[in-house]
Protein backbone atom coordinates (compact mmCIF):
# COMPACT_ATOMS: atom_id res chain seq x y z
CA UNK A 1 101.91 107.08 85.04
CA UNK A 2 103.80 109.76 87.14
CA UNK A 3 105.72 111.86 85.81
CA UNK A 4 108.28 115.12 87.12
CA UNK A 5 108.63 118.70 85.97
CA UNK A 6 111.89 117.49 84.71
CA UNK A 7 113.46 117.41 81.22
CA UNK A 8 113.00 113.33 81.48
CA UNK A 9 109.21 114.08 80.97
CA UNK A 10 109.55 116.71 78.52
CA UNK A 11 108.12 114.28 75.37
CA UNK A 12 104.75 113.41 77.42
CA UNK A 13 104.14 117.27 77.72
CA UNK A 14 105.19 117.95 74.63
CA UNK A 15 102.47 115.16 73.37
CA UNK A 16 99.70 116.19 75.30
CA UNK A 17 100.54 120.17 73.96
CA UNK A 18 98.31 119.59 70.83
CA UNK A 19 94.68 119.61 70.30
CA UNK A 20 94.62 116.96 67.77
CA UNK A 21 96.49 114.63 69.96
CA UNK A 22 94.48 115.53 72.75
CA UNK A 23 91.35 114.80 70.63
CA UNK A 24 93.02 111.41 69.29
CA UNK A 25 93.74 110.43 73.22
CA UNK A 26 89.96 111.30 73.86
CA UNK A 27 88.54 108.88 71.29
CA UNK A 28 90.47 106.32 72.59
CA UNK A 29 89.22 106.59 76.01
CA UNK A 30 85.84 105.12 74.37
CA UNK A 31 87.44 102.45 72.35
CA UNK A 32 90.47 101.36 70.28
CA UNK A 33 90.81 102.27 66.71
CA UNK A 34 93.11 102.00 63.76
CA UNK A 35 94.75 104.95 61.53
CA UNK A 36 91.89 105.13 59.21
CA UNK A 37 89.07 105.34 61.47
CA UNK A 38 91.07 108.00 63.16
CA UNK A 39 91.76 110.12 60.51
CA UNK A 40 88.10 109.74 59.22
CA UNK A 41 87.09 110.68 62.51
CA UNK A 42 89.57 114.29 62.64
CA UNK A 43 89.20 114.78 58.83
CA UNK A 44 92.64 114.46 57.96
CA UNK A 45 94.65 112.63 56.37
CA UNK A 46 95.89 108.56 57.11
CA UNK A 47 99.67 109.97 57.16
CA UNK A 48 99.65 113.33 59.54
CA UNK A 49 97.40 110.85 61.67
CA UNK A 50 100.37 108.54 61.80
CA UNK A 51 102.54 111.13 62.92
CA UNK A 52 100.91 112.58 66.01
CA UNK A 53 100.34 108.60 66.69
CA UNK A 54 103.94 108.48 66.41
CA UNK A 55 104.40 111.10 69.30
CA UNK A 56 102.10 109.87 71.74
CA UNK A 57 103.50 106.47 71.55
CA UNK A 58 106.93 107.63 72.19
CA UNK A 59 105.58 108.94 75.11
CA UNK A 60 104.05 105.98 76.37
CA UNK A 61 100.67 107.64 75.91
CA UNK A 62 99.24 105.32 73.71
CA UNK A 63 100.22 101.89 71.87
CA UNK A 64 99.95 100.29 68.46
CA UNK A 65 99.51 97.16 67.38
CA UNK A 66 99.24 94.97 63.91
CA UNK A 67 96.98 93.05 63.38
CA UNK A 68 95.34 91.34 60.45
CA UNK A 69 92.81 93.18 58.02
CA UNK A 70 90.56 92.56 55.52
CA UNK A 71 93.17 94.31 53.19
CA UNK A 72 96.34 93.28 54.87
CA UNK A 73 97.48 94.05 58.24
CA UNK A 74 96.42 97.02 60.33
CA UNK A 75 97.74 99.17 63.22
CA UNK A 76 95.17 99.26 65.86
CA UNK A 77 96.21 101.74 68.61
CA UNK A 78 94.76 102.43 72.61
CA UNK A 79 95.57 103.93 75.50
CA UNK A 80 98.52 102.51 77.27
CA UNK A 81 97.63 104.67 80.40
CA UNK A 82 94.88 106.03 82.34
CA UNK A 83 95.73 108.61 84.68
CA UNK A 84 99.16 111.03 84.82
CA UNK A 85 100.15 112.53 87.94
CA UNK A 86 102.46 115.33 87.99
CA UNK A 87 105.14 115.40 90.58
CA UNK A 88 106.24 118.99 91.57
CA UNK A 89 109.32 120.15 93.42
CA UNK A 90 109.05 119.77 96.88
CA UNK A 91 108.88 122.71 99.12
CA UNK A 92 112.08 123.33 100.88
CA UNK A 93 112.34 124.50 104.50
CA UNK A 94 115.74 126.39 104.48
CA UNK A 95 115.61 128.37 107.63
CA UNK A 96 114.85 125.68 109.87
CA UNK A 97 117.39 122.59 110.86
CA UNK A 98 116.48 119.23 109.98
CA UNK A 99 117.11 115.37 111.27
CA UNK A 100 116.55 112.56 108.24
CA UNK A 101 116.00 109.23 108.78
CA UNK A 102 115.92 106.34 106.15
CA UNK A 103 114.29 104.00 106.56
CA UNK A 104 114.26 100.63 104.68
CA UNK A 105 110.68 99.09 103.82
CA UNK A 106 111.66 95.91 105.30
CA UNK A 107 112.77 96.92 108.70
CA UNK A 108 109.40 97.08 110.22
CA UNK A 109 109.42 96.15 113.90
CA UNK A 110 106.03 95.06 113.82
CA UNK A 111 103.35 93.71 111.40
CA UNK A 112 99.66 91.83 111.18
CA UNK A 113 98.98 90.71 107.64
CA UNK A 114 96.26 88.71 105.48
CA UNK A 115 97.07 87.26 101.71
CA UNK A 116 97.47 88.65 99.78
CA UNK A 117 101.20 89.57 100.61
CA UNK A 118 104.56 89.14 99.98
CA UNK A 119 108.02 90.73 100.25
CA UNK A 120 110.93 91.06 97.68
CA UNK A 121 114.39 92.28 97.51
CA UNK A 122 116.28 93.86 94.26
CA UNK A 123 117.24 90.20 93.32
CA UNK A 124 113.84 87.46 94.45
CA UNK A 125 111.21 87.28 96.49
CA UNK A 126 111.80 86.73 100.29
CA UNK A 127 110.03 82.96 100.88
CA UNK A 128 106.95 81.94 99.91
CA UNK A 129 104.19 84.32 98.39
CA UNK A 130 100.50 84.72 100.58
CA UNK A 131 102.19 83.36 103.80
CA UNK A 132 102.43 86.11 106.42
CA UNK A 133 104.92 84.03 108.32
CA UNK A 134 107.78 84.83 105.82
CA UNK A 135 107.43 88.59 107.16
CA UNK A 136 109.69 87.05 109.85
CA UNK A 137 112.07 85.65 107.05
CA UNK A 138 115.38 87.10 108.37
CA UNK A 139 116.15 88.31 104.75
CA UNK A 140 112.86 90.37 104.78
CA UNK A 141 115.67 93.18 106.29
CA UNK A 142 116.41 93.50 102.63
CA UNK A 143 113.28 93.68 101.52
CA UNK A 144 112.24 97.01 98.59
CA UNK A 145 109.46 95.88 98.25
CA UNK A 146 105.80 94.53 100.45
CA UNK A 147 102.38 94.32 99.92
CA UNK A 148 99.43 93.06 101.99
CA UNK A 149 95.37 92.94 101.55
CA UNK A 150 94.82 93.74 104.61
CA UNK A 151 96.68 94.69 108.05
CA UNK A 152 99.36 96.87 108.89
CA UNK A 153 103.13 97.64 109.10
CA UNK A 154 104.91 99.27 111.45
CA UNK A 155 108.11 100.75 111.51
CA UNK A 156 110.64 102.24 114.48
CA UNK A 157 113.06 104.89 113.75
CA UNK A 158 115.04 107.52 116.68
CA UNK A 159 113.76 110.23 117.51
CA UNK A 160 116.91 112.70 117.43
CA UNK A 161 115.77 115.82 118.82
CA UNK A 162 117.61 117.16 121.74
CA UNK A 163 115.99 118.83 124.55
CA UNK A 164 116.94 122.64 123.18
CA UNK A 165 115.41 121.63 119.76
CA UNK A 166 111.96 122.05 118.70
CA UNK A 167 109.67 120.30 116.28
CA UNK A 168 108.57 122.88 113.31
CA UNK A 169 107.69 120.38 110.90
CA UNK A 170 107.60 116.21 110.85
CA UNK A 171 107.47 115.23 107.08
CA UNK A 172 107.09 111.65 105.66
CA UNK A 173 108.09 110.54 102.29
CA UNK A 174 106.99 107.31 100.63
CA UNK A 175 106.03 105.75 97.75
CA UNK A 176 102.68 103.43 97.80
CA UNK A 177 100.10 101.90 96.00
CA UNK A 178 97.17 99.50 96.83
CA UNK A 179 96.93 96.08 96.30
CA UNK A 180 95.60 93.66 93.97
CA UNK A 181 96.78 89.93 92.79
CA UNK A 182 98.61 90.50 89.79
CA UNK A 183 97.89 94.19 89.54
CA UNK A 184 94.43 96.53 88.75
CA UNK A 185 95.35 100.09 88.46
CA UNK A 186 91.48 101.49 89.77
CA UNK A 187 91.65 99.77 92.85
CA UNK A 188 91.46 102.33 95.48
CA UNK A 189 92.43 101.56 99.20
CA UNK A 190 91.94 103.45 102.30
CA UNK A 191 95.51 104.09 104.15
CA UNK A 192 95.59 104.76 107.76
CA UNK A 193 98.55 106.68 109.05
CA UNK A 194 99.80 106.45 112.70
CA UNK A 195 102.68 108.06 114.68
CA UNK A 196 103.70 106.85 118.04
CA UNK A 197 99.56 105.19 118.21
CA UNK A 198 98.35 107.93 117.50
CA UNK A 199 95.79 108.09 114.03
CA UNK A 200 97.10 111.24 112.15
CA UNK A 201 95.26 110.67 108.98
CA UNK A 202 93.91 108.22 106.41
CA UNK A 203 94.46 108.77 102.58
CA UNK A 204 92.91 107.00 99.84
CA UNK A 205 95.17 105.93 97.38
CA UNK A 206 93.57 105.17 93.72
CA UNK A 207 95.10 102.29 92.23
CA UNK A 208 98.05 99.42 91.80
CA UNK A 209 99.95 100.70 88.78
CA UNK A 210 101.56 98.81 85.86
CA UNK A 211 100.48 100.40 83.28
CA UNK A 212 104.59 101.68 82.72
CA UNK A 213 107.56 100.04 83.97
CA UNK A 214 108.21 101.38 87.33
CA UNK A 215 112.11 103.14 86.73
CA UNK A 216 113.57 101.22 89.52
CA UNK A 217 112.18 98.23 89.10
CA UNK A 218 114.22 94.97 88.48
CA UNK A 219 114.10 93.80 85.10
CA UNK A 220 113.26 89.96 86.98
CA UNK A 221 110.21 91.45 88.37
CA UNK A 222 107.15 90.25 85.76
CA UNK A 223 105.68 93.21 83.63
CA UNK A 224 102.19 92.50 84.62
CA UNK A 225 102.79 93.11 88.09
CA UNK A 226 102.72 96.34 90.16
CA UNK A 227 105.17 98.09 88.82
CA UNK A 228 105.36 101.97 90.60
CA UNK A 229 103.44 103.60 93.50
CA UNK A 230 102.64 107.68 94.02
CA UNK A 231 105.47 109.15 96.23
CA UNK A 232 103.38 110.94 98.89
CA UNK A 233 104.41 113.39 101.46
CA UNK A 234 103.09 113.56 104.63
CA UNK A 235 103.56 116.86 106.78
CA UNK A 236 102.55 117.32 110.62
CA UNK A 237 102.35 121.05 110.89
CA UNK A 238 101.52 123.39 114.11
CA UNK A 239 97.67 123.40 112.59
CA UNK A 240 97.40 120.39 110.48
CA UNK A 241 98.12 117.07 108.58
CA UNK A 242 98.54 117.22 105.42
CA UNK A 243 99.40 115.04 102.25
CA UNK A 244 100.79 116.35 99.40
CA UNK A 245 99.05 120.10 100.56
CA UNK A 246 95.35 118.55 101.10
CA UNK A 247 94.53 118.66 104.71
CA UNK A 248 93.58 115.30 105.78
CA UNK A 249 93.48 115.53 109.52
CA UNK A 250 93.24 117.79 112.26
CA UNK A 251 96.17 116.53 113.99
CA UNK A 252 99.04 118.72 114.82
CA UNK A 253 102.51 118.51 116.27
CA UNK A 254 101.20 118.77 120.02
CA UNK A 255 99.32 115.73 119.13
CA UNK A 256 102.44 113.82 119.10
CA UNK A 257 104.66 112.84 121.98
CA UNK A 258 108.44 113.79 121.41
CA UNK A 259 109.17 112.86 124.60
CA UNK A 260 110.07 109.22 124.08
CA UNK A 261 113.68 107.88 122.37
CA UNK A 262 111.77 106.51 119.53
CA UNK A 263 108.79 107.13 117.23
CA UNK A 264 106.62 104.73 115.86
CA UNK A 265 104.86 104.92 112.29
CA UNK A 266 102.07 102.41 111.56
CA UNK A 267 100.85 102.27 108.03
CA UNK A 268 97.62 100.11 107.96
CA UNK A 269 94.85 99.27 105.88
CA UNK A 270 92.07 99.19 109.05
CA UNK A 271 88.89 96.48 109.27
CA UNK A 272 86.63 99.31 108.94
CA UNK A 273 88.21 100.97 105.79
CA UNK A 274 85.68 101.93 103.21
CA UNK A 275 87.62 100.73 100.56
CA UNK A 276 90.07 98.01 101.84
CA UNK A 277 92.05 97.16 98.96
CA UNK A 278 95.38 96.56 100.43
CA UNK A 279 98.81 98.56 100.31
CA UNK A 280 102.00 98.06 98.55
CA UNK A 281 105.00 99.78 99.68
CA UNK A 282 107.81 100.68 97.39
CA UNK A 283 111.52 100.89 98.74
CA UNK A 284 114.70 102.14 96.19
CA UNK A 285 115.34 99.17 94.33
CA UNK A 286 111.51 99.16 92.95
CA UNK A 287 109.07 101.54 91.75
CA UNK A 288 109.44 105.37 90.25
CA UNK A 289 111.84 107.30 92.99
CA UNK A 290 115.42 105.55 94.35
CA UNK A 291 114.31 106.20 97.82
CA UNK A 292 112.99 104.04 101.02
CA UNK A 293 110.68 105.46 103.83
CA UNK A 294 111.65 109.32 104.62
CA UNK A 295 111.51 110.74 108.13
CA UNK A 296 112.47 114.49 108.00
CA UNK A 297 111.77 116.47 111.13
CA UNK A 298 112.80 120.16 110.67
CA UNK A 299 113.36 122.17 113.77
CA UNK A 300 114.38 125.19 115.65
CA UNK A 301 116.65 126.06 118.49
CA UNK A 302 114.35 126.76 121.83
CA UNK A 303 115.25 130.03 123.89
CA UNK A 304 117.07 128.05 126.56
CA UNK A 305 119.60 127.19 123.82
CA UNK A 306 120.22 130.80 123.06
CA UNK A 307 121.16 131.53 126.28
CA UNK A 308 125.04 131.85 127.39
């Protein structure tokens, strides 16, 4: 689950802001239980049990179910998640100019896949499943959503500096996951990160989530399925590259020609990846964040442009 510093997520924190909850989400980590064993287990009693159950299932913490008993039915509860991820405010870059780009996850100008993959829009899949050929599908330009085990992407976008402007900052934004049929949520994948052929980093993302609903995703799409990704930034600085703040590469903006009318950005999942469990990318009509792939590029004026 990933979850904002917003007032949307207010009832997991609230949840988690107890000891006795925290203790009750620790004991079922090792196993499920009911509301007896529970409150034998805290020495309390069945009913305050109940209610901090009560909380951490209306957080989509845990989840209850009935089931028969030796003494009528029971409510057995477990964890309905197993990892939280807490999304900060992004770091704003007022003082220097910027150029966005948006682009959409299925208007990749190159690709090299293996099953399995597929492609979907808000409304059905784009042709058959596990048959790279239907990344050509013309209707894959209205694609939200891909996934591949193995391969790469790559994507084309302008590069709209002019020759008095100069690079400060090159920030992608995108939301991903790994890949796995049906869905696994620790299955972590290794995920290489190009610009214009050049390798600025690789990233290991931990899972394919569906442990939640994803917020954007269409109520068609089946439950059991990925459902969300981890929105990720990626910032070229003048020292570094970076995702989410961790350093993953040495890379910095000299590293990267600006010279040519367009940049490139390959997203791949590499033959010699450590852990080569595939990629899913998430565009605005699936997932957690009503966004496609980002391209910020924030900038300065150069001398010569100050110059009357």
């Amino acid at each position: 689950m990933e979850v904002s510093t917003t007032t949307e997520s207010l009832a997991i924190f609230e949840a988690l802001a107890s000891d006795t909850r925290l203790k009750i989400v620790n004991l079922l980590a090792d196993r499920e239980r009911n509301i007896k064993e529970l409150a034998n287990e805290l020495y309390m009693s069945s009913a305050i049990v109940t209610r901090h159950i009560k909380q951490l299932e209306k957080a989509n913490i845990i989840k209850t179910e009935r089931i028969p008993g030796k003494a009528g039915s029971q409510k057995m509860c477990s964890l309905a998640i197993d990892q939280l991820f807490i999304r900060f405010p992004r770091v704003l870059y007022p003082h220097f100019e910027q150029h966005k780009t948006n682009i959409r996850v299925g208007h990749f100008t190159d690709f090299n896949v293996e099953p399995t993959c597929g492609l979907a829009t808000k409304d059905h899949y784009v042709g058959n499943l596990d048959d790279p050929k239907h990344f050509m599908n013309a209707e894959r330009m209205n694609a939200d959503m891909l996934w591949f085990s193995k391969g790469f992407v790559e994507y084309k976008f302008p590069n709209l500096l002019s020759e008095t402007e100069k690079p400060e900052l090159l920030e992608i934004s995108l939301e991903l996951s790994s890949e796995f049929p049906v869905s696994n949520n620790n299955w972590p994948s290794d995920i290489s990160f190009y610009l214009n052929d050049t390798l600025i980093g690789t990233w290991t993302v931990p899972g394919n989530f569906s442990d939640v609903r994803g917020r954007m995703t269409p109520a068609w799409w089946p439950k059991e399925n990925s459902q969300y990704g981890l929105l990720k930034i990626l910032r070229i600085n003048k020292n570094e590259t970076l995702i989410d703040g961790d350093s993953i590469s040495d890379v910095t903006l000299k590293d990267i020609d600006f010279t040519q009318p367009l940049m490139k950005l390959k997203i791949a999942v590499d033959d010699d990846a450590k852990y080569a469990g595939g990629l899913t990318l998430f565009g605005k009509n699936f997932g957690n964040h009503n966004q496609d792939i980002i391209s910020t590029v924030y900038y300065s004026q150069t001398d010569e442009s100050m110059t009357v």
